[in-house]
Protein backbone atom coordinates (compact mmCIF):
# COMPACT_ATOMS: atom_id res chain seq x y z
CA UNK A 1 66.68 128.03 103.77
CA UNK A 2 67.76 124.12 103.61
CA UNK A 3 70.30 122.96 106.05
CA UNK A 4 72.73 120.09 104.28
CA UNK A 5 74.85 118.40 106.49
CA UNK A 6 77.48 116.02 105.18
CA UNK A 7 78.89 112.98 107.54
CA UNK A 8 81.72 111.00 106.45
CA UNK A 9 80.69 108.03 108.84
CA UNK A 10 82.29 105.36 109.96
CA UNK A 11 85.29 106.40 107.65
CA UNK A 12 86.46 109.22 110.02
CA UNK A 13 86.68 106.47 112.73
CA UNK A 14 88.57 104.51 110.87
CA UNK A 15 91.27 106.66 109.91
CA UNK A 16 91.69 107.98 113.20
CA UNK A 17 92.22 104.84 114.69
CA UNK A 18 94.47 103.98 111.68
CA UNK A 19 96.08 107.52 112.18
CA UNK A 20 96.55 107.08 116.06
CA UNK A 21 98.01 103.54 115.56
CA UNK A 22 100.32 104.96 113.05
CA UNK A 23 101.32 107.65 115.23
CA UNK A 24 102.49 105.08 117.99
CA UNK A 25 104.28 102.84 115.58
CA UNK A 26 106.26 105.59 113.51
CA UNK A 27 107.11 107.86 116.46
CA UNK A 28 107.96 104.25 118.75
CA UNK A 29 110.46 103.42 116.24
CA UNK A 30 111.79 107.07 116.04
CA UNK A 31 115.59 107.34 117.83
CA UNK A 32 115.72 110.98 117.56
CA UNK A 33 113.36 114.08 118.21
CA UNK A 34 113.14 115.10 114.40
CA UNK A 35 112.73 111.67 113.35
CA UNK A 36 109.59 111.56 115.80
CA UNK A 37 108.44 114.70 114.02
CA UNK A 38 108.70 112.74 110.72
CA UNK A 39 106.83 109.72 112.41
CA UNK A 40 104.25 112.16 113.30
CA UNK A 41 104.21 113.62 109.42
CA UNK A 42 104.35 109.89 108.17
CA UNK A 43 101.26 108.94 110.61
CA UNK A 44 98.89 111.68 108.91
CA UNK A 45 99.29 110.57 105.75
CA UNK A 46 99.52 107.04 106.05
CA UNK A 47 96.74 105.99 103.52
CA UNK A 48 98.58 107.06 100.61
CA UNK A 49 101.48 104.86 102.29
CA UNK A 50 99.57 101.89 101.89
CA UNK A 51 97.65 102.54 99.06
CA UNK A 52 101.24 103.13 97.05
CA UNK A 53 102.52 99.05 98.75
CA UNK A 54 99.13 98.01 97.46
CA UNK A 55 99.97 99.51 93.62
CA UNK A 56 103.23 98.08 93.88
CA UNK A 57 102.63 94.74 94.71
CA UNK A 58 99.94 94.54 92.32
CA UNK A 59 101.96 95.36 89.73
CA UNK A 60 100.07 98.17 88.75
């Protein structure tokens, strides 16, 4: 029996930094508790955040 592993790399790292900064920022700017739980929502899915700006000001 063959044992495959798959690793994502260095691309795991990166969006856990990216999600932990994201985190900080969106939860630092929150002014109530629910909003802080919307920072927190925001933070996970933060790539499609800036992939969407990057669309948009491409004019794609």
């Amino acid at each position: 029996m063959t044992k495959k592993i798959h690793e994502r790399g260095p691309s795991g790292a990166i969006y856990g930094l990216g999600f932990i900064g994201a985190a900080v920022y969106f939860i630092g700017k929150a002014t109530t508790f629910w909003m802080g739980v919307l920072g927190l929502l925001k933070a996970i899915v933060w790539p499609a955040f800036l992939v969407y700006a990057l669309l948009k000001y491409l004019g794609v």
